[in-house]
PDB file of N, CA and C in Angstrom:
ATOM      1  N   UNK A   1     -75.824 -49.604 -46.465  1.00  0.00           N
ATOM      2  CA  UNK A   1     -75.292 -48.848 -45.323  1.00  0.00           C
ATOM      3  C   UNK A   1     -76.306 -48.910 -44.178  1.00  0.00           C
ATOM      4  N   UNK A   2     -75.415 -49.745 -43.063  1.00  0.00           N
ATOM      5  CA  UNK A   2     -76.615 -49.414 -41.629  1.00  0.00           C
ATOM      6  C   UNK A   2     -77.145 -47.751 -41.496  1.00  0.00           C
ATOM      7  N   UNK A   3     -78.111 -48.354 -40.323  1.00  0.00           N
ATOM      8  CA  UNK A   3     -78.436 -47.057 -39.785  1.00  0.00           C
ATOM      9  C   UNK A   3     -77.483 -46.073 -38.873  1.00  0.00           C
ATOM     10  N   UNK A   4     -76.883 -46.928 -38.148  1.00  0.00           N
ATOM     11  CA  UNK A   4     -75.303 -46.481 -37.650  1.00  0.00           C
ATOM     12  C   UNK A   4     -74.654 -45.653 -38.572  1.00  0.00           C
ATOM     13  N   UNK A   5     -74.332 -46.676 -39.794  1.00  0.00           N
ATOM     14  CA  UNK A   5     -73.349 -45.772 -40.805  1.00  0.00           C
ATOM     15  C   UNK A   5     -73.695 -44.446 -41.103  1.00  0.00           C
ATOM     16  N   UNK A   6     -74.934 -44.242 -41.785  1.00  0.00           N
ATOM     17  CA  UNK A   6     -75.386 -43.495 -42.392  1.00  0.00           C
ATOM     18  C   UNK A   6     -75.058 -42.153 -40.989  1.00  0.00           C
ATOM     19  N   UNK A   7     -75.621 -42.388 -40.105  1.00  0.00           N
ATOM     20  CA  UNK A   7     -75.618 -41.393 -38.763  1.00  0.00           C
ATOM     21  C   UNK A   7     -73.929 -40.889 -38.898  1.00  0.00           C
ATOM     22  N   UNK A   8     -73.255 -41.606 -38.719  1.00  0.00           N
ATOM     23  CA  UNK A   8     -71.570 -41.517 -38.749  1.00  0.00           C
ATOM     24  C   UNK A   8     -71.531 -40.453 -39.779  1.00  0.00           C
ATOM     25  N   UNK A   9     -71.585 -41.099 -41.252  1.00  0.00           N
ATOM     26  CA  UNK A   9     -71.128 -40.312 -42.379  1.00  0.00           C
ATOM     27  C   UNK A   9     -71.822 -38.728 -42.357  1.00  0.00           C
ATOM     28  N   UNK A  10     -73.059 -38.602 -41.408  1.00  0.00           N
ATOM     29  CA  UNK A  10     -73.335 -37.429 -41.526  1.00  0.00           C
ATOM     30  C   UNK A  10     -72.588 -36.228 -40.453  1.00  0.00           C
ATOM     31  N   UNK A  11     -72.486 -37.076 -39.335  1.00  0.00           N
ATOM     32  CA  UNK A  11     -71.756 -36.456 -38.491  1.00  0.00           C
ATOM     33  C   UNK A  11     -70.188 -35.913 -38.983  1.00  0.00           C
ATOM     34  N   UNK A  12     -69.629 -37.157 -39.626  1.00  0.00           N
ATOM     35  CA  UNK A  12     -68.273 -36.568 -40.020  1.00  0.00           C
ATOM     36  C   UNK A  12     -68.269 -35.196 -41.457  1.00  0.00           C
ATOM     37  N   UNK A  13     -69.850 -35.404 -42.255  1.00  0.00           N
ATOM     38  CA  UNK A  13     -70.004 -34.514 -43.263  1.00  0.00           C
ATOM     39  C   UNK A  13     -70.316 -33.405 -42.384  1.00  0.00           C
ATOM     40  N   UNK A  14     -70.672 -33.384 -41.940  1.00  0.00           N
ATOM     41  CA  UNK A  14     -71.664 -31.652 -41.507  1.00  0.00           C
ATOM     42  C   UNK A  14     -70.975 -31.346 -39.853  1.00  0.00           C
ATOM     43  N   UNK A  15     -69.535 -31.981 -39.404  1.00  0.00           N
ATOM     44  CA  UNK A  15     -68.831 -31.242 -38.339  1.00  0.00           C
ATOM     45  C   UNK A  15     -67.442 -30.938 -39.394  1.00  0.00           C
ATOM     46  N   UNK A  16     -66.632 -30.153 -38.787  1.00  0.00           N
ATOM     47  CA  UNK A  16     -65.140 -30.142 -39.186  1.00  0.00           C
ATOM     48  C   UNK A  16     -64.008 -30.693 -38.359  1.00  0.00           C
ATOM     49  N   UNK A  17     -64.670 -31.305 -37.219  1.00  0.00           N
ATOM     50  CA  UNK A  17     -63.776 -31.929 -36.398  1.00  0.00           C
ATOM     51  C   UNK A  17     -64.678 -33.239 -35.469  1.00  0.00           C
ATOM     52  N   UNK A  18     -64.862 -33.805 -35.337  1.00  0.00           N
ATOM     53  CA  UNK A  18     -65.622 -35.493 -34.995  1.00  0.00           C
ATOM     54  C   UNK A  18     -64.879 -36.144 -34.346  1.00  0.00           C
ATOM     55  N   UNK A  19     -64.682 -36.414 -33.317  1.00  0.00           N
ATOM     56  CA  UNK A  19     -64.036 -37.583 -32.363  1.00  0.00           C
ATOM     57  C   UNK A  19     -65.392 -38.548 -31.458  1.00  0.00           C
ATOM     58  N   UNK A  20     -65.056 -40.158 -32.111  1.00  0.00           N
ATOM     59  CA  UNK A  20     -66.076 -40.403 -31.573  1.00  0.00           C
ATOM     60  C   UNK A  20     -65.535 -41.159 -30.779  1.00  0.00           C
ATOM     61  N   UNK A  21     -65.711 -41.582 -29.329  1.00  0.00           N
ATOM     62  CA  UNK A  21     -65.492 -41.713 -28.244  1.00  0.00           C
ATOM     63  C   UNK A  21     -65.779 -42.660 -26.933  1.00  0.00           C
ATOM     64  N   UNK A  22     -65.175 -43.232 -26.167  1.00  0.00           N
ATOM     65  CA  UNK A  22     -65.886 -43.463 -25.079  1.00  0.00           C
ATOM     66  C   UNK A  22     -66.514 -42.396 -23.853  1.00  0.00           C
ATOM     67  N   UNK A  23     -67.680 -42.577 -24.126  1.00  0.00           N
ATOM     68  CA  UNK A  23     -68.019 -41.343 -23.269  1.00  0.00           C
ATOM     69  C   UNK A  23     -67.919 -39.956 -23.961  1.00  0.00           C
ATOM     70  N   UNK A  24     -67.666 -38.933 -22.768  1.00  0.00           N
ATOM     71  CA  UNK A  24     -68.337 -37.428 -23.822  1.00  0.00           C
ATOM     72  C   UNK A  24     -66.882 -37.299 -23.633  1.00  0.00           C
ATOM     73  N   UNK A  25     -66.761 -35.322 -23.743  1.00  0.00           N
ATOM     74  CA  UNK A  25     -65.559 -34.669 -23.902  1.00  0.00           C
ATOM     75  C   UNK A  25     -65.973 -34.122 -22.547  1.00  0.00           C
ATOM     76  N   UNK A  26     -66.611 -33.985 -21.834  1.00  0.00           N
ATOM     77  CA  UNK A  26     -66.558 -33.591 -20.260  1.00  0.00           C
ATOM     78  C   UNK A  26     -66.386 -34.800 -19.620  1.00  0.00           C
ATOM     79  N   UNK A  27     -66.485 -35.927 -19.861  1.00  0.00           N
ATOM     80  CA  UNK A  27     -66.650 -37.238 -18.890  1.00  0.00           C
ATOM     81  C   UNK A  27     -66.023 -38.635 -20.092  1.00  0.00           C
ATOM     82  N   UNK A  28     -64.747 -38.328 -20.347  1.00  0.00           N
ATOM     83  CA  UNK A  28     -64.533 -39.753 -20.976  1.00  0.00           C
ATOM     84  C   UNK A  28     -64.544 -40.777 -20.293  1.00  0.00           C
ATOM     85  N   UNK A  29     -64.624 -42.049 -20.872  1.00  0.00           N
ATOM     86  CA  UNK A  29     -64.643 -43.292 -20.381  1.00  0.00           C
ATOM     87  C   UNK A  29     -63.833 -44.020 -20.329  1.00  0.00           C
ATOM     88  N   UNK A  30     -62.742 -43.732 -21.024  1.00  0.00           N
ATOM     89  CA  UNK A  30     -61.720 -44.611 -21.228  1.00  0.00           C
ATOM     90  C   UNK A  30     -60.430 -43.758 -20.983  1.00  0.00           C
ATOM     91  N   UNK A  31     -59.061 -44.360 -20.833  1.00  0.00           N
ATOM     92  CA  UNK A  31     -58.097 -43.125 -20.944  1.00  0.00           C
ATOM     93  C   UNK A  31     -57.517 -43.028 -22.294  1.00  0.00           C
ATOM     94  N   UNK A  32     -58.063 -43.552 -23.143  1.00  0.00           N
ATOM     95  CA  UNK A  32     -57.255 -43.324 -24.668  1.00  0.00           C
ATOM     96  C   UNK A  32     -58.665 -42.589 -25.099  1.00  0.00           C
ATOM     97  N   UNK A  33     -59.773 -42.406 -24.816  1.00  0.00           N
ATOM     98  CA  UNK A  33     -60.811 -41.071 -24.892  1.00  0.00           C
ATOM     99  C   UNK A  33     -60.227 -39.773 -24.185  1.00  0.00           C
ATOM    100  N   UNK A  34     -60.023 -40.430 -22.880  1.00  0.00           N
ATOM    101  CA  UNK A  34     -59.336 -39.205 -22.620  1.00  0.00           C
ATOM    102  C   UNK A  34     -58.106 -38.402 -22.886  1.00  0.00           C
ATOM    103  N   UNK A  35     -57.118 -39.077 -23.199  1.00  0.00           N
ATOM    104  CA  UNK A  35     -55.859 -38.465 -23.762  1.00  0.00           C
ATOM    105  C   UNK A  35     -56.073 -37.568 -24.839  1.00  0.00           C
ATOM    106  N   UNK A  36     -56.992 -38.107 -25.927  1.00  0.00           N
ATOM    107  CA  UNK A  36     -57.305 -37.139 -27.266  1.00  0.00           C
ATOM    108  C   UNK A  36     -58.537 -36.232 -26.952  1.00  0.00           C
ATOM    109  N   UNK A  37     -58.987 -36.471 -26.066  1.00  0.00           N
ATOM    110  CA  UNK A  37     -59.759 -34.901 -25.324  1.00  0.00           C
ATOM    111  C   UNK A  37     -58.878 -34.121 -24.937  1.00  0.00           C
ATOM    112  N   UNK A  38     -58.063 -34.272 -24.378  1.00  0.00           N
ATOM    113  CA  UNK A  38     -56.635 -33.679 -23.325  1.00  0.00           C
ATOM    114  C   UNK A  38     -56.310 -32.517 -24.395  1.00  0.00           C
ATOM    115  N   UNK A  39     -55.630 -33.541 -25.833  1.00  0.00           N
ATOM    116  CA  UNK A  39     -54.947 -32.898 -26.787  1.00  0.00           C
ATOM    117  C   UNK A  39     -55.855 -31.635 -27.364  1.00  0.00           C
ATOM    118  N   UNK A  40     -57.345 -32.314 -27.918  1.00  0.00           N
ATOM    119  CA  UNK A  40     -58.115 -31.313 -28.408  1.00  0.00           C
ATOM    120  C   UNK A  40     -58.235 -30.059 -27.780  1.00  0.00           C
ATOM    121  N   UNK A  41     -58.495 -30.002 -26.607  1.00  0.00           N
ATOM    122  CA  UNK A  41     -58.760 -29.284 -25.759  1.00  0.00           C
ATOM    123  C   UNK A  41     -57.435 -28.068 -25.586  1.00  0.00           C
ATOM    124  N   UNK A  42     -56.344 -28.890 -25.496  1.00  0.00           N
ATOM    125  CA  UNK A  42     -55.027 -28.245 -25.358  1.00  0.00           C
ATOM    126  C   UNK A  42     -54.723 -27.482 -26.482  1.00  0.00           C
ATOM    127  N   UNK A  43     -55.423 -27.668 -27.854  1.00  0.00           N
ATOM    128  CA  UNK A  43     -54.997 -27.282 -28.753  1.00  0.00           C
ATOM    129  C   UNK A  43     -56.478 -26.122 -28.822  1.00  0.00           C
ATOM    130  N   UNK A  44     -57.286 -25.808 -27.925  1.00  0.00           N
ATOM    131  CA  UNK A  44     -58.487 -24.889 -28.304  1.00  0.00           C
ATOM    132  C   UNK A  44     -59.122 -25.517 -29.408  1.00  0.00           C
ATOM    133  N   UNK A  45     -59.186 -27.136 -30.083  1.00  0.00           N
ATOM    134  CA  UNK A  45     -60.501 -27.076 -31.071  1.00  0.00           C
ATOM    135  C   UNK A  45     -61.832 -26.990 -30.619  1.00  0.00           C
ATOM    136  N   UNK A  46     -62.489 -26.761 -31.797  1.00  0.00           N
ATOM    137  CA  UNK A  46     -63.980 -26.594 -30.977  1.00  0.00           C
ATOM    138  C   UNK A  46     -64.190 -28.513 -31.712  1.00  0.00           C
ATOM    139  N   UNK A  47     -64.665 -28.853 -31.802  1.00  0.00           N
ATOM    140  CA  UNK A  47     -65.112 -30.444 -32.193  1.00  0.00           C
ATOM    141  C   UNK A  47     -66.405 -31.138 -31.366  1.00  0.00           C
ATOM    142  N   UNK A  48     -67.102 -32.204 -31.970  1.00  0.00           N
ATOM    143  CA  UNK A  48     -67.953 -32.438 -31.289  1.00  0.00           C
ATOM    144  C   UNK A  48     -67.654 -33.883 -31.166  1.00  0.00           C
ATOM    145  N   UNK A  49     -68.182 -34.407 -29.840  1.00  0.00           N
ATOM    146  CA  UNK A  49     -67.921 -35.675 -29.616  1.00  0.00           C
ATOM    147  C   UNK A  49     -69.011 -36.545 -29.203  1.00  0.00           C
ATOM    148  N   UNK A  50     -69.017 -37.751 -29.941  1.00  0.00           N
ATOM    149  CA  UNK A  50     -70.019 -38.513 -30.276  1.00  0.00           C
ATOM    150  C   UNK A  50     -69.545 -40.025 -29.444  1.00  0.00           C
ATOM    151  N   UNK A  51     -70.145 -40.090 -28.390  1.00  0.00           N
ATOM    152  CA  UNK A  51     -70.369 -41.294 -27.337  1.00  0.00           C
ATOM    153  C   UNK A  51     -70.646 -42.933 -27.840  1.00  0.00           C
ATOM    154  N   UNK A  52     -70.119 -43.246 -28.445  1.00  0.00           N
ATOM    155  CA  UNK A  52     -70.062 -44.578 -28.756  1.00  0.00           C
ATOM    156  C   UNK A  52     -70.827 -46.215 -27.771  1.00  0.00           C
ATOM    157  N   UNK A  53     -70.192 -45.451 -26.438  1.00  0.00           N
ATOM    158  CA  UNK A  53     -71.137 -46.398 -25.274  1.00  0.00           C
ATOM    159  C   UNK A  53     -72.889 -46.262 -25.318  1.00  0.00           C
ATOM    160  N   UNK A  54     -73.395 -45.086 -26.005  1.00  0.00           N
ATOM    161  CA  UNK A  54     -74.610 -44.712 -26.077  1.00  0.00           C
ATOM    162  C   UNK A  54     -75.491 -45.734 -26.769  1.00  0.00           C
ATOM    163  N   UNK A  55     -74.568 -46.202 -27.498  1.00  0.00           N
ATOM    164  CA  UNK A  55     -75.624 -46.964 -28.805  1.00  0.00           C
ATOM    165  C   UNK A  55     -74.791 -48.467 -29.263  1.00  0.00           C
ATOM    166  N   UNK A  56     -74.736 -49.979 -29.275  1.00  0.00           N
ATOM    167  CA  UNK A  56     -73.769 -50.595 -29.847  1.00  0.00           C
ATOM    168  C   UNK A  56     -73.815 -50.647 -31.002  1.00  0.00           C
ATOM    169  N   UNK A  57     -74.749 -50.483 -31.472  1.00  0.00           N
ATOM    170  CA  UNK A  57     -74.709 -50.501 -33.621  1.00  0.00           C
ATOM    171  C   UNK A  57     -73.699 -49.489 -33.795  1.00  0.00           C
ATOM    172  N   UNK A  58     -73.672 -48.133 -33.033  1.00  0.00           N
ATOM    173  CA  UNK A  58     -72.893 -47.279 -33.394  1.00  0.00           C
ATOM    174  C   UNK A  58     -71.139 -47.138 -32.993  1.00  0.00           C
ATOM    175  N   UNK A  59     -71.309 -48.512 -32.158  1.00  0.00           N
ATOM    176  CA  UNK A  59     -69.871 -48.878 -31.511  1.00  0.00           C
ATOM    177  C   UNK A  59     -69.327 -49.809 -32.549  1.00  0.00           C
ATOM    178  N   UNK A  60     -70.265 -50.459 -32.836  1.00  0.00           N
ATOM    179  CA  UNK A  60     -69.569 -51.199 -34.085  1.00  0.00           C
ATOM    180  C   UNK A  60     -69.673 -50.849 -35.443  1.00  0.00           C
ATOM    181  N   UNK A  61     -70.348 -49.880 -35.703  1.00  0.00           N
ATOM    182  CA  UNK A  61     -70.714 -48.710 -36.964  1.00  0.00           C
ATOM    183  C   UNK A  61     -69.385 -48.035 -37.244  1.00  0.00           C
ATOM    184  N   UNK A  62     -68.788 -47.522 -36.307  1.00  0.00           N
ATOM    185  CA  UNK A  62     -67.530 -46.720 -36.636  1.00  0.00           C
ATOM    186  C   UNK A  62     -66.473 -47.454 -37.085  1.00  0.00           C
ATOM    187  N   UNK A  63     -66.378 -48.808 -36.366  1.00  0.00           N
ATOM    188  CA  UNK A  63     -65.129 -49.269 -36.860  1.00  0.00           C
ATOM    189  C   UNK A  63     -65.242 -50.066 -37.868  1.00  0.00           C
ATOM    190  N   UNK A  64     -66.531 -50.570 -38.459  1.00  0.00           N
ATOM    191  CA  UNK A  64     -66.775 -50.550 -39.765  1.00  0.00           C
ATOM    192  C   UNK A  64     -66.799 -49.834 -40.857  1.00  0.00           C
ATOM    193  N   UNK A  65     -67.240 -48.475 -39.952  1.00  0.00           N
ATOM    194  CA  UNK A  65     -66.963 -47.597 -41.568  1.00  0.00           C
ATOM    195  C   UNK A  65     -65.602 -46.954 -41.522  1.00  0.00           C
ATOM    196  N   UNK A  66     -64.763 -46.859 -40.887  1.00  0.00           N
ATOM    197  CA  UNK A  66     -63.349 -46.440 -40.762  1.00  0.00           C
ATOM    198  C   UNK A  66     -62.270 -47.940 -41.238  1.00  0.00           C
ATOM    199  N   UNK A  67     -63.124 -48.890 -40.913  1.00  0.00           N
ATOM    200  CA  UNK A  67     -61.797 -50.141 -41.270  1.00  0.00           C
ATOM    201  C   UNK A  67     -61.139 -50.098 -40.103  1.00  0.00           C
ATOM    202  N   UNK A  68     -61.585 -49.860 -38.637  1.00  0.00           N
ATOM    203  CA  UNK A  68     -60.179 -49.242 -37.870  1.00  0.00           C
ATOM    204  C   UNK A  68     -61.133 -50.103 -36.409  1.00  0.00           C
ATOM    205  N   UNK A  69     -59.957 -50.455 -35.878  1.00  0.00           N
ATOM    206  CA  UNK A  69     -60.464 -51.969 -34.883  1.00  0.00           C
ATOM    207  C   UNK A  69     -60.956 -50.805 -33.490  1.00  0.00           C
ATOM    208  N   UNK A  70     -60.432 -49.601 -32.808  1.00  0.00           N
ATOM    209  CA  UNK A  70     -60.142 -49.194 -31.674  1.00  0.00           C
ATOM    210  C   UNK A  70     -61.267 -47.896 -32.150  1.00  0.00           C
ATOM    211  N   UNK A  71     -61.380 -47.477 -30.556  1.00  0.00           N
ATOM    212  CA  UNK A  71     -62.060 -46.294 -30.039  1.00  0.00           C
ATOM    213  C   UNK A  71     -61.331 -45.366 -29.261  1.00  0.00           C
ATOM    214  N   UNK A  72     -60.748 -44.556 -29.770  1.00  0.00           N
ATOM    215  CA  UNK A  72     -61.504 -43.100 -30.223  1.00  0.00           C
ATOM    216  C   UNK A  72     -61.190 -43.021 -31.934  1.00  0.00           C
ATOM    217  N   UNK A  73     -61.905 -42.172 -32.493  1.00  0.00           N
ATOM    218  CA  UNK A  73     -61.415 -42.042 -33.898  1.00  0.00           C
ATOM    219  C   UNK A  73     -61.380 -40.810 -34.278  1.00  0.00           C
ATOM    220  N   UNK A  74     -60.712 -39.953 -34.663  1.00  0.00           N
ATOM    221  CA  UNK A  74     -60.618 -38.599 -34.667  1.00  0.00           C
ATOM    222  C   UNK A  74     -61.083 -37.974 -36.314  1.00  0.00           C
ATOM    223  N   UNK A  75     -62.032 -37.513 -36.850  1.00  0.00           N
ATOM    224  CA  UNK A  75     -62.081 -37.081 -38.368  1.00  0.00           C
ATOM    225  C   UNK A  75     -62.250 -35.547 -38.592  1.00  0.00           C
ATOM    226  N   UNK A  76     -60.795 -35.358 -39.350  1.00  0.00           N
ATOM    227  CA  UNK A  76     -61.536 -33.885 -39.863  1.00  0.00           C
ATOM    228  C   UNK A  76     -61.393 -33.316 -41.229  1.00  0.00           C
ATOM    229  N   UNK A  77     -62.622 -32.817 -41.284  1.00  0.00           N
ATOM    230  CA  UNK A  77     -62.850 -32.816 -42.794  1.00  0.00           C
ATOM    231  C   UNK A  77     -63.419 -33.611 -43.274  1.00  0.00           C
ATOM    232  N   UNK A  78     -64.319 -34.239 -42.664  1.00  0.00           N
ATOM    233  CA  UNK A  78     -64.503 -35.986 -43.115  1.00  0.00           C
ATOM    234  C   UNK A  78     -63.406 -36.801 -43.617  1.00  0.00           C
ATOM    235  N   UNK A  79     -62.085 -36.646 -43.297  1.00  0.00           N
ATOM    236  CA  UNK A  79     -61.194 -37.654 -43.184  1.00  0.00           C
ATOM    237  C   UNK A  79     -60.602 -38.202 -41.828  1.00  0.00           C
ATOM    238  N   UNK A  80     -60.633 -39.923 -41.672  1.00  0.00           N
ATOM    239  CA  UNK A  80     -60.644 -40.405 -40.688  1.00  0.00           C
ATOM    240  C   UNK A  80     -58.911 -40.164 -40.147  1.00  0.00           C
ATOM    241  N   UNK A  81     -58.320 -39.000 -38.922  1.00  0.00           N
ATOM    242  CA  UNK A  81     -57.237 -39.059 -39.271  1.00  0.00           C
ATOM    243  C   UNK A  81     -56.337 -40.321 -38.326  1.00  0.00           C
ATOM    244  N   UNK A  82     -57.122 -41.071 -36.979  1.00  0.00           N
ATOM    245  CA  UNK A  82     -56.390 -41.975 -36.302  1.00  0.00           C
ATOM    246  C   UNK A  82     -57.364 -42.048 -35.093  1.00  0.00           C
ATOM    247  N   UNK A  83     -56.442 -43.090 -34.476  1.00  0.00           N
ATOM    248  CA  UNK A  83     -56.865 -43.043 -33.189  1.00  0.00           C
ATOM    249  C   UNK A  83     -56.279 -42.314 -31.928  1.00  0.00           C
ATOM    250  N   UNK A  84     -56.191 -43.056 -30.575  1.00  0.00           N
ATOM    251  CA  UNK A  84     -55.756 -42.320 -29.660  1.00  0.00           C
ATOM    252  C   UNK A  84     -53.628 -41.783 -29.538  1.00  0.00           C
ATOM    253  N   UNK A  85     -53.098 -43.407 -30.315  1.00  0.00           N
ATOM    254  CA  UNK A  85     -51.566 -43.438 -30.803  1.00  0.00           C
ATOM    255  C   UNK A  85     -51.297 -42.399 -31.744  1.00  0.00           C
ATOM    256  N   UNK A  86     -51.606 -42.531 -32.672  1.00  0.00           N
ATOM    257  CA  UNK A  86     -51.790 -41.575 -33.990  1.00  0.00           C
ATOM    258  C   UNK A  86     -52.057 -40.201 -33.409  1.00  0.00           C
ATOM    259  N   UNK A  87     -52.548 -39.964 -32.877  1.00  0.00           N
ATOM    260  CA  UNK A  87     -53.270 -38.594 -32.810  1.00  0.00           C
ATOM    261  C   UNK A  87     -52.438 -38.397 -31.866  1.00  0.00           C
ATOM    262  N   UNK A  88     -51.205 -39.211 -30.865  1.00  0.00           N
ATOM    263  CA  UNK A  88     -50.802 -38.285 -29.294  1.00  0.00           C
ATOM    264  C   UNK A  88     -49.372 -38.168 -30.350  1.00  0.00           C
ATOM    265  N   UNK A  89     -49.083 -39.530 -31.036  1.00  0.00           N
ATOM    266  CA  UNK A  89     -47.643 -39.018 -32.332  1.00  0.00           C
ATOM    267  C   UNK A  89     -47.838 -38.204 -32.581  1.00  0.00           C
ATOM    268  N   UNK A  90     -49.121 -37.837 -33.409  1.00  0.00           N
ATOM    269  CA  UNK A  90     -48.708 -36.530 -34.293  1.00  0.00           C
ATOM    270  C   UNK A  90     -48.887 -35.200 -33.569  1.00  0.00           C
ATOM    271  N   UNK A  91     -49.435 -35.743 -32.520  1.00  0.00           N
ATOM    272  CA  UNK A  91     -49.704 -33.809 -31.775  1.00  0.00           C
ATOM    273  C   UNK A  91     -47.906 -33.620 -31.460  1.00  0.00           C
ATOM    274  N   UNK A  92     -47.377 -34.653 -30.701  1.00  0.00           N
ATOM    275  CA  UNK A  92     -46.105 -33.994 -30.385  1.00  0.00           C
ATOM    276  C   UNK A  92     -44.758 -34.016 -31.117  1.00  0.00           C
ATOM    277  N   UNK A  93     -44.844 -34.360 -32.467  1.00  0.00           N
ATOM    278  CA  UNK A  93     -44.246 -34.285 -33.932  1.00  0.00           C
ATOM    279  C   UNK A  93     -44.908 -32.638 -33.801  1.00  0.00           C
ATOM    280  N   UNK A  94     -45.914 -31.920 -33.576  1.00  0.00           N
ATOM    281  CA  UNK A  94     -46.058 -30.842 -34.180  1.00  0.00           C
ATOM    282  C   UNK A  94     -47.017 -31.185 -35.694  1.00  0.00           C
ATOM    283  N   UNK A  95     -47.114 -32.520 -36.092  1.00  0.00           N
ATOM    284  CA  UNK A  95     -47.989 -32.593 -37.019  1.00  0.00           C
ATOM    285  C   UNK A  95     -49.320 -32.389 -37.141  1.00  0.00           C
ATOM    286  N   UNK A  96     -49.795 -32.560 -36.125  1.00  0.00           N
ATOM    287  CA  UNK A  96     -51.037 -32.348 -35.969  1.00  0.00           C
ATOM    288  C   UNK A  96     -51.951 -31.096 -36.182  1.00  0.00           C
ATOM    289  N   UNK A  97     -51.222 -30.279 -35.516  1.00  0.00           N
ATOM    290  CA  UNK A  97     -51.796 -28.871 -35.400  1.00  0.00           C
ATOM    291  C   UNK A  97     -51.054 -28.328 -36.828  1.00  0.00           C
ATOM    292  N   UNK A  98     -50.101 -29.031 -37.573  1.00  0.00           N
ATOM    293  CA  UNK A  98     -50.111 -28.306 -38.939  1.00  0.00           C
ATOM    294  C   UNK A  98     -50.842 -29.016 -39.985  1.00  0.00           C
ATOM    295  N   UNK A  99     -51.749 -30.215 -39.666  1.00  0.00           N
ATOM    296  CA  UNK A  99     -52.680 -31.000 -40.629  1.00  0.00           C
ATOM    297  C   UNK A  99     -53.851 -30.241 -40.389  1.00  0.00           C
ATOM    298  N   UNK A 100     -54.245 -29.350 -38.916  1.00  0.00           N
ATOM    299  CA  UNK A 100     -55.500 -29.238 -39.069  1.00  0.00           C
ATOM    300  C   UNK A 100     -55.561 -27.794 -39.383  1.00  0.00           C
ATOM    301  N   UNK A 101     -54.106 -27.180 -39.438  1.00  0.00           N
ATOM    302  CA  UNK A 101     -54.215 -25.354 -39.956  1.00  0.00           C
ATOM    303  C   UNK A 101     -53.878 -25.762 -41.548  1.00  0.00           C
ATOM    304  N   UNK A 102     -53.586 -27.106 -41.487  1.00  0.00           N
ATOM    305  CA  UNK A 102     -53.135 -27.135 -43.698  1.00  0.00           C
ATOM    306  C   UNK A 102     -55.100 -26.783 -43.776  1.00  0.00           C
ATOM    307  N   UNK A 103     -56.064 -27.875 -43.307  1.00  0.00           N
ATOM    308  CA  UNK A 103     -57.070 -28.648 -43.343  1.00  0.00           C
ATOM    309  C   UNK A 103     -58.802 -27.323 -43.072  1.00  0.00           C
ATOM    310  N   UNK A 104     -57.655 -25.904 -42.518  1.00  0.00           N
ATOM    311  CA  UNK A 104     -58.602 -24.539 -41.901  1.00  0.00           C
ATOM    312  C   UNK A 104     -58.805 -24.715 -40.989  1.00  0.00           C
ATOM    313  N   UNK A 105     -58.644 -25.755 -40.376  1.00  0.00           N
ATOM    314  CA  UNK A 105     -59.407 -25.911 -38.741  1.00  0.00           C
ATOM    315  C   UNK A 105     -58.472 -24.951 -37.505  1.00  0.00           C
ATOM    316  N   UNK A 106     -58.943 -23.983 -37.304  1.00  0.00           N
ATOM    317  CA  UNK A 106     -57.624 -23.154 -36.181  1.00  0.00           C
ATOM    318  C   UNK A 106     -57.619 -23.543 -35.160  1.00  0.00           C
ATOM    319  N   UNK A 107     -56.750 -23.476 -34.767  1.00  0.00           N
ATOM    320  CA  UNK A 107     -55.912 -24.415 -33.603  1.00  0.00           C
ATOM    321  C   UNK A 107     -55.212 -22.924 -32.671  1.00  0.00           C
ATOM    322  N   UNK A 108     -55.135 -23.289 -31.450  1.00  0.00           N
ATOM    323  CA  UNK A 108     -54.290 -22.255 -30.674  1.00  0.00           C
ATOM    324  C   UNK A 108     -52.987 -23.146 -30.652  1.00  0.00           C
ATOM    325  N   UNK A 109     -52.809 -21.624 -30.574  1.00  0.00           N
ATOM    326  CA  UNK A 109     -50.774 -21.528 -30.340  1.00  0.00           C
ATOM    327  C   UNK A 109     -50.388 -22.019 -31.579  1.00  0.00           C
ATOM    328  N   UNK A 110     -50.804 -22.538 -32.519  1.00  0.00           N
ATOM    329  CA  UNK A 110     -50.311 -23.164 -33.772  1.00  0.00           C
ATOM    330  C   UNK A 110     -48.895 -22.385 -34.232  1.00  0.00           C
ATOM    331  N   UNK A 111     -48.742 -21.025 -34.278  1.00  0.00           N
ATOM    332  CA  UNK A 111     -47.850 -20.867 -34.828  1.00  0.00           C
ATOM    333  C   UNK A 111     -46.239 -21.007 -33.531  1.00  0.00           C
ATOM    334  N   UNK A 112     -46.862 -21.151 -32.380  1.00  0.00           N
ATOM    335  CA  UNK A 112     -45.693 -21.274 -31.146  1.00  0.00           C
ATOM    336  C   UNK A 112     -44.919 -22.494 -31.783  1.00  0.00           C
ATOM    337  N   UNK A 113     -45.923 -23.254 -32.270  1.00  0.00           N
ATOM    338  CA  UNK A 113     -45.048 -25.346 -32.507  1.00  0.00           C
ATOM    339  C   UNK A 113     -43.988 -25.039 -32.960  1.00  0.00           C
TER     340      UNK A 113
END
């Protein structure tokens, strides 16, 4: 396991919510960073977001240790749940915010969906 990896696997162990990113959650870089900031945000998680442009071992660290070609990657619980598609499906399916109240993570408005 790179040094990348290892950094990843700890981040996704010791947060409950991990989106790693272009750019931050005040200043994305991309608009598929930004769309799943949009959502997080919309939904009140607290999550921390980990800048991918910062470092390239760690740009190519993630999508090695996820198997997953694209940036942003969303994990909670330490499970990798998608990217920016995945994550805008399932917010407006209503799935989303009931994977992350199955998962403990509280979410606002959850019970409005």
């Amino acid at each position: 396991m790179t040094a990348a990896q290892e950094f990843i696997a700890n981040e996704v162990k010791s947060n409950p919510v991990v989106l790693f990113m272009k750019g931050t959650p005040d200043f994305p870089q991309c608009g598929f960073s930004g769309q799943v900031v949009q959502i997080l945000d919309y939904l009140g998680l607290e999550y921390k977001g980990v800048n991918v442009l910062a470092d390239a071992d760690l740009r190519q660290g993630i999508k090695d240790f996820s198997n997953w070609p694209t940036i942003p990657q969303l994990y909670v619980k330490g499970e990798f749940v998608g990217g920016c598609d995945i994550v805008r499906e399932m917010f407006q399916a209503g799935e989303l915010q009931q994977y992350l109240t199955e998962q403990g993570v509280p979410v606002r408005g959850a019970a409005e969906a």
